[in-house]
C-alpha atoms as a PDB file:
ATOM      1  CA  UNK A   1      83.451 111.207 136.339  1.00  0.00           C
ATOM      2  CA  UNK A   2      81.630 107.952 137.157  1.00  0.00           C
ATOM      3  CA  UNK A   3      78.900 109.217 134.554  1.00  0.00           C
ATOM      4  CA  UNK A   4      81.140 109.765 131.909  1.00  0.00           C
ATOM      5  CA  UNK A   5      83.228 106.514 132.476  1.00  0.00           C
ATOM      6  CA  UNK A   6      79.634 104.609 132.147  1.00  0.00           C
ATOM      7  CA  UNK A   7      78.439 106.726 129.223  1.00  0.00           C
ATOM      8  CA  UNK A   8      81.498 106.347 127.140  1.00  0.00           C
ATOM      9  CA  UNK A   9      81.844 102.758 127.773  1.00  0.00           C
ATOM     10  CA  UNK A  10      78.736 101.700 126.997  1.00  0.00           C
ATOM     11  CA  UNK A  11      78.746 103.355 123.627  1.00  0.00           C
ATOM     12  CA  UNK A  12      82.494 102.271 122.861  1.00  0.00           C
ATOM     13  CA  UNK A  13      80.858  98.631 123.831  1.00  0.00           C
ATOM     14  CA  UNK A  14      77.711  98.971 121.823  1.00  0.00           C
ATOM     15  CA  UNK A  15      80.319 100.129 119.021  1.00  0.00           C
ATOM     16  CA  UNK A  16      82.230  97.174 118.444  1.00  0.00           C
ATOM     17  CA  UNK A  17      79.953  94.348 119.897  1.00  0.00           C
ATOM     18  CA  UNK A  18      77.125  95.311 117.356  1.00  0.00           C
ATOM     19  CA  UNK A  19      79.027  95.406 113.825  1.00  0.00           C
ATOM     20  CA  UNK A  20      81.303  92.310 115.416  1.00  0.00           C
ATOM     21  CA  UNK A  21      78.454  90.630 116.406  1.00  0.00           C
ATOM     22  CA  UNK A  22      76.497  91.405 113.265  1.00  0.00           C
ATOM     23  CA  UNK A  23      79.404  90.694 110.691  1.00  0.00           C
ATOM     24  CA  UNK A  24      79.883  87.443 112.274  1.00  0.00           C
ATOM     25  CA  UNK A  25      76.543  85.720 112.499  1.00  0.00           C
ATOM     26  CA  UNK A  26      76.190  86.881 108.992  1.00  0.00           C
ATOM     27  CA  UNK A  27      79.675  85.514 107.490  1.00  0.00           C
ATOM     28  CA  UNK A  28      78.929  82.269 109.803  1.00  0.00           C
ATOM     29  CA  UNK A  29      82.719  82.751 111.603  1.00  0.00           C
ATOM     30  CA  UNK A  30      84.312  82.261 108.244  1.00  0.00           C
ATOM     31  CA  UNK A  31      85.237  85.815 107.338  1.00  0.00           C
ATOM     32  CA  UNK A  32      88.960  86.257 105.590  1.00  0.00           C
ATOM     33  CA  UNK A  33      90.638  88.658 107.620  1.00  0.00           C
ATOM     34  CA  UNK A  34      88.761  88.293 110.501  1.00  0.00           C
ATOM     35  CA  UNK A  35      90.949  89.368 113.384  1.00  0.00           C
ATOM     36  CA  UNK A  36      92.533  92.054 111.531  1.00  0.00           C
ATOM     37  CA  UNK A  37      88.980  93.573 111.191  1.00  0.00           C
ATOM     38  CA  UNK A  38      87.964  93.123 114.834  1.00  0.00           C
ATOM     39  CA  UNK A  39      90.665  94.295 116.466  1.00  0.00           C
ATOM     40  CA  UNK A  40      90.679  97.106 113.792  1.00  0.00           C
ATOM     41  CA  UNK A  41      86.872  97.922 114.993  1.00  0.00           C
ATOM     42  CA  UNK A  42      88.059  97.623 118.350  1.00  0.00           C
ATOM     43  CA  UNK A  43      90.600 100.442 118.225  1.00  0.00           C
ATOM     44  CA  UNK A  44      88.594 102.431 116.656  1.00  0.00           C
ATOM     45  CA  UNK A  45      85.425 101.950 119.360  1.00  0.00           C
ATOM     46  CA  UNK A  46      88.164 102.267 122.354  1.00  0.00           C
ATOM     47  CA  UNK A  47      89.480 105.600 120.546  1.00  0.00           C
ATOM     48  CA  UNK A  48      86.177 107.520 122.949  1.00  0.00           C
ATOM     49  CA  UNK A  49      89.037 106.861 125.847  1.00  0.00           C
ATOM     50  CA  UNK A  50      91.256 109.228 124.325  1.00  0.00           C
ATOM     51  CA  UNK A  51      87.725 111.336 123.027  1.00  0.00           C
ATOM     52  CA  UNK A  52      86.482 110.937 127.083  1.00  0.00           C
ATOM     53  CA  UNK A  53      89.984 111.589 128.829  1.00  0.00           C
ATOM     54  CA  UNK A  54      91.061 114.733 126.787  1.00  0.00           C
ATOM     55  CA  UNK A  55      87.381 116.528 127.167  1.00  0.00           C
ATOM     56  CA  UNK A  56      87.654 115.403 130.706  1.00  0.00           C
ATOM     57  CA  UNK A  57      91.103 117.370 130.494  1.00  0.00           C
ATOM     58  CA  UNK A  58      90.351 119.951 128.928  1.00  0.00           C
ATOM     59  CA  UNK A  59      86.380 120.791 130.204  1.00  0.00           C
ATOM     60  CA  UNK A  60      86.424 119.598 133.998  1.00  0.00           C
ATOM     61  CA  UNK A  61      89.988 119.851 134.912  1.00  0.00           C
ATOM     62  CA  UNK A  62      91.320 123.067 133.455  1.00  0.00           C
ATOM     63  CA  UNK A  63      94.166 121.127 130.478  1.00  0.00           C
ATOM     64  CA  UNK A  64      95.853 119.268 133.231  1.00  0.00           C
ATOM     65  CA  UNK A  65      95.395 115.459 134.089  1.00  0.00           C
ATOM     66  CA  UNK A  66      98.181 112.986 136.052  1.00  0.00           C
ATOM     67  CA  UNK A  67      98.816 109.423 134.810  1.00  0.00           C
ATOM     68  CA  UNK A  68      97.308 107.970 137.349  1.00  0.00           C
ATOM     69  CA  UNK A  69      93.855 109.597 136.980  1.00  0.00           C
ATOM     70  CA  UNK A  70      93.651 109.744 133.484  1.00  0.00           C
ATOM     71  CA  UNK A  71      94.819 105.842 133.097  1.00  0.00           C
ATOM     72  CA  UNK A  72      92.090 105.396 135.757  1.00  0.00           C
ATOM     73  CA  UNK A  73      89.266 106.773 133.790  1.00  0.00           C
ATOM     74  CA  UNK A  74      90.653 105.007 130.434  1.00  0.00           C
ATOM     75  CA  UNK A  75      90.596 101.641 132.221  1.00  0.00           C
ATOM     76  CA  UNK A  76      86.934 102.071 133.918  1.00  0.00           C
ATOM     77  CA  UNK A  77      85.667 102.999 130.339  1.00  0.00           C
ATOM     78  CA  UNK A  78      87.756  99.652 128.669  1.00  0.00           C
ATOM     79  CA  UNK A  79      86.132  97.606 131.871  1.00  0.00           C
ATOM     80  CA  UNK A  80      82.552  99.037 130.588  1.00  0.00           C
ATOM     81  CA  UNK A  81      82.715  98.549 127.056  1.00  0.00           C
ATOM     82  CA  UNK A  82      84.476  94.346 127.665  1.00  0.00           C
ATOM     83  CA  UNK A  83      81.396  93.933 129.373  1.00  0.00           C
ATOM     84  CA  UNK A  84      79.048  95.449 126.724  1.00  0.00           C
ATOM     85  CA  UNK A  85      81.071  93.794 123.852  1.00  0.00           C
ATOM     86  CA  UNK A  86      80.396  90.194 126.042  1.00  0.00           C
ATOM     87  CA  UNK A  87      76.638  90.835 126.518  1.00  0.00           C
ATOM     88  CA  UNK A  88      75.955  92.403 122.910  1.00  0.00           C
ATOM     89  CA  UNK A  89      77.841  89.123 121.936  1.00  0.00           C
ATOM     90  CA  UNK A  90      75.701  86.375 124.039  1.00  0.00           C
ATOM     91  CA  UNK A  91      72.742  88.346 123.063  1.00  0.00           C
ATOM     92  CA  UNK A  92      73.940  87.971 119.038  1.00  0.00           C
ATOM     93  CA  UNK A  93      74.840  83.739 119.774  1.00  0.00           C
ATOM     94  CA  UNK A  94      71.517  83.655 121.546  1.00  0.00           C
ATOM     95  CA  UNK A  95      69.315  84.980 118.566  1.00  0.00           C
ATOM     96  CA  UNK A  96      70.745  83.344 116.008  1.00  0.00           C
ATOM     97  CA  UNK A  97      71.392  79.790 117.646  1.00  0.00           C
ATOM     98  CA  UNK A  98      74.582  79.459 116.325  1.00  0.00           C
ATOM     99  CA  UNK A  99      77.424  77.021 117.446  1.00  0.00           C
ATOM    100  CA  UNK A 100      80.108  79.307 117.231  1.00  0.00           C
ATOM    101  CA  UNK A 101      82.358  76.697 119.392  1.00  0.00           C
ATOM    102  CA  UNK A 102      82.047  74.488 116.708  1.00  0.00           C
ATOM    103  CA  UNK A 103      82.152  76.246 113.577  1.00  0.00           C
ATOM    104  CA  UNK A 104      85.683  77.981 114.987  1.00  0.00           C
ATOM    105  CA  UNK A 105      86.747  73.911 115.794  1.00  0.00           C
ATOM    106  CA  UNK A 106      85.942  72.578 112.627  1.00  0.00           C
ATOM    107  CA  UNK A 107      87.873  75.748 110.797  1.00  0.00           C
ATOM    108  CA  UNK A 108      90.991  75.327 113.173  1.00  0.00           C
ATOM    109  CA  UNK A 109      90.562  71.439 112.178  1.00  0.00           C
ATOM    110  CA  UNK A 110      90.754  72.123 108.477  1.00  0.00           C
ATOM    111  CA  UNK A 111      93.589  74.248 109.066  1.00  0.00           C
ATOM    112  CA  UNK A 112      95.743  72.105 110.828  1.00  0.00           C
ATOM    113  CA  UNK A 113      95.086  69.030 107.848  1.00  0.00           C
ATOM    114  CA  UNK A 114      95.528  71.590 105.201  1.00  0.00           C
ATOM    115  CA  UNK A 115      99.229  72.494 106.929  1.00  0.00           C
ATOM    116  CA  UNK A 116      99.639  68.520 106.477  1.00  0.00           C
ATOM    117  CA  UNK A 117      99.058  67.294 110.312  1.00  0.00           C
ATOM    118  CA  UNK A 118      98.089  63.842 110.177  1.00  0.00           C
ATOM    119  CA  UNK A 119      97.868  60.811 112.298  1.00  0.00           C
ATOM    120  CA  UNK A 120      98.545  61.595 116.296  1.00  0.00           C
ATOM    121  CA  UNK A 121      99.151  64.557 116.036  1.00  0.00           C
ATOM    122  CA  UNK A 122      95.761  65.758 114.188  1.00  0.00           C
ATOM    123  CA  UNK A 123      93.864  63.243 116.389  1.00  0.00           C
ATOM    124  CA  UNK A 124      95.648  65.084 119.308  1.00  0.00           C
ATOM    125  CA  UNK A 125      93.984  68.537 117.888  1.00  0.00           C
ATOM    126  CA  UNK A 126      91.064  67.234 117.340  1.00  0.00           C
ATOM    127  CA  UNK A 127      91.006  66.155 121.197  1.00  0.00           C
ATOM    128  CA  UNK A 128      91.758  70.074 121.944  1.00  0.00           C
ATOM    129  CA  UNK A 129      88.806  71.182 119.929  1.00  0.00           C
ATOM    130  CA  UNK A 130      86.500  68.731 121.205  1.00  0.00           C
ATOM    131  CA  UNK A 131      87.965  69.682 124.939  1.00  0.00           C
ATOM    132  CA  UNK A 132      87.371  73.663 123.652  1.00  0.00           C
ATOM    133  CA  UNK A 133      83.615  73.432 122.491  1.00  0.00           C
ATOM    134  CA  UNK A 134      83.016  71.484 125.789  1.00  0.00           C
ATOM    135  CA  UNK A 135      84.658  74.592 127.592  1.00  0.00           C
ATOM    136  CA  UNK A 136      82.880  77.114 125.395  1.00  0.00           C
ATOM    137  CA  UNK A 137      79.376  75.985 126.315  1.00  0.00           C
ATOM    138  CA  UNK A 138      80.226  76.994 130.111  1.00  0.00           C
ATOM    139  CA  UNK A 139      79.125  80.757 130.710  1.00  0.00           C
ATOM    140  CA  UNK A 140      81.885  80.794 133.035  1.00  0.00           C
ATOM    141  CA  UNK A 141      84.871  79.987 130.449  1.00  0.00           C
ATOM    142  CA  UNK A 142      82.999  81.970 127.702  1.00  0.00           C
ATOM    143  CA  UNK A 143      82.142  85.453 129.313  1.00  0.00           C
ATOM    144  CA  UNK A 144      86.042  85.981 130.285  1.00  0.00           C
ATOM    145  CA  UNK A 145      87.280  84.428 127.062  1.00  0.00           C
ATOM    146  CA  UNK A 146      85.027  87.105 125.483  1.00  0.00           C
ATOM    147  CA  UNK A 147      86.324  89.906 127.877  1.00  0.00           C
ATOM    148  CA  UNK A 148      90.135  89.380 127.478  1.00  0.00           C
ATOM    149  CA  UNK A 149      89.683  89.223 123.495  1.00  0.00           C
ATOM    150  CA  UNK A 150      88.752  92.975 124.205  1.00  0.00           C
ATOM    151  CA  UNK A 151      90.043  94.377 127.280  1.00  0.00           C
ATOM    152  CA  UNK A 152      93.749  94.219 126.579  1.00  0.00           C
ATOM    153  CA  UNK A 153      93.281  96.517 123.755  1.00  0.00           C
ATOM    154  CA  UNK A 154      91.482  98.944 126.014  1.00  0.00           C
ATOM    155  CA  UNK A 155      94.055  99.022 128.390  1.00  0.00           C
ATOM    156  CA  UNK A 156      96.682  99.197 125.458  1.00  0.00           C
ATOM    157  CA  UNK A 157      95.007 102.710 124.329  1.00  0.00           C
ATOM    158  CA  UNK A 158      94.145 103.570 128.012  1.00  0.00           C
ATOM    159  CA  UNK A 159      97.633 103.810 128.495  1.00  0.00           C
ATOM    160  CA  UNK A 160      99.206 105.554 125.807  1.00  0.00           C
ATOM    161  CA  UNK A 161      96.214 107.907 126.685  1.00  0.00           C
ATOM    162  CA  UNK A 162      97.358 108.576 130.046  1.00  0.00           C
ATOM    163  CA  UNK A 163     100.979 108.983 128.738  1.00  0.00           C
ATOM    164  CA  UNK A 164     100.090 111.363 125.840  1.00  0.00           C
ATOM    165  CA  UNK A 165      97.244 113.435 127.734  1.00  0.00           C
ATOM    166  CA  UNK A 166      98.770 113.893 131.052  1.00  0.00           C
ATOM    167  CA  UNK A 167     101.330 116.206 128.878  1.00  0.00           C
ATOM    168  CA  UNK A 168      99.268 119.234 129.430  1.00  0.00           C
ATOM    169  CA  UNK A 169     100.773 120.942 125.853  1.00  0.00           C
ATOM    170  CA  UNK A 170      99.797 118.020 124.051  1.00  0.00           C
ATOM    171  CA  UNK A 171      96.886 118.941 121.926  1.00  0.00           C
ATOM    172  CA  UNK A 172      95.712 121.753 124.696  1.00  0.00           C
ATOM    173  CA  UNK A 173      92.711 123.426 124.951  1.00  0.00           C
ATOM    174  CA  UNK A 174      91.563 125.859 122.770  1.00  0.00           C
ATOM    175  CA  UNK A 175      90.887 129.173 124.560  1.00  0.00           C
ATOM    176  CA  UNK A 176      87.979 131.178 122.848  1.00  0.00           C
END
């Protein structure tokens, strides 16, 4: 099961951090709808839990799978693909040099003076931002930052996996 939980991660990871990565260098951050279509790629890359749970189901364990297991195997393939989505996206910042700290700052700046913040309280912002790109150059603020935009989503699917699959009528195998 270890196998499967490392094979399905990595390509759930290698399919959202390489279109996400790709698609943002290449828009420069500044893509309308931005989150919708990441976390839109997202779900679809972290539908191979359902894919790897249900063959598991169905192939190794005879149709039947508990919770517990199959929320198991849905969170150890989530784990894998955060971490490939943070690596394929350090390896993306890393070729193409770009300040993504910065360009996110100065959009979230032009934001907040185009809602009509002024005076103290835009200087305030501005003081976040600054504090944020400071924060964001430290591998050990960014990596987890990067993980967590991803990982909730996997555990999201890993559990309505686990609730749907360990139903062993739900979508069961076909007998030949």
């Amino acid at each position: 099961m270890l196998r499967k939980i490392f094979s399905y991660g990595f390509v759930a990871g290698l399919m959202v951090g390489v279109p996400l990565s790709i698609l943002t260098i290449v828009t420069a951050c500044r893509l309308p709808y931005g989150m919708l279509i990441g976390y839109t790629v997202m779900l679809i890359a972290l539908s191979l839990v359902f894919a790897a749970v249900k063959r598991h189901r169905d192939v190794d364990l005879g149709g039947e799978i508990g919770f517990w297991p199959a929320l198991g195997m849905g969170l150890g393939i989530s784990i894998v693909a955060s971490v490939i989505y943070v690596v394929t996206w350090e390896i993306a910042v890393a070729i193409s040099g770009m300040d993504f700290a910065s360009v996110y700052a100065q959009t979230m700046i032009e934001r907040e003076k185009a809602a009509g913040t002024g005076g103290a309280d835009l200087a305030k912002f501005v003081d976040q931002m600054n504090s944020f790109k400071a924060q964001y150059a430290n591998p050990l603020f960014r990596w987890p930052m990067s993980f967590i935009e991803i990982f909730p989503v996997g555990v999201l699917v890993s559990l309505v996996t686990a609730a749907l699959l360990r139903n062993s009528s739900f979508l069961p195998t076909r007998r030949a």
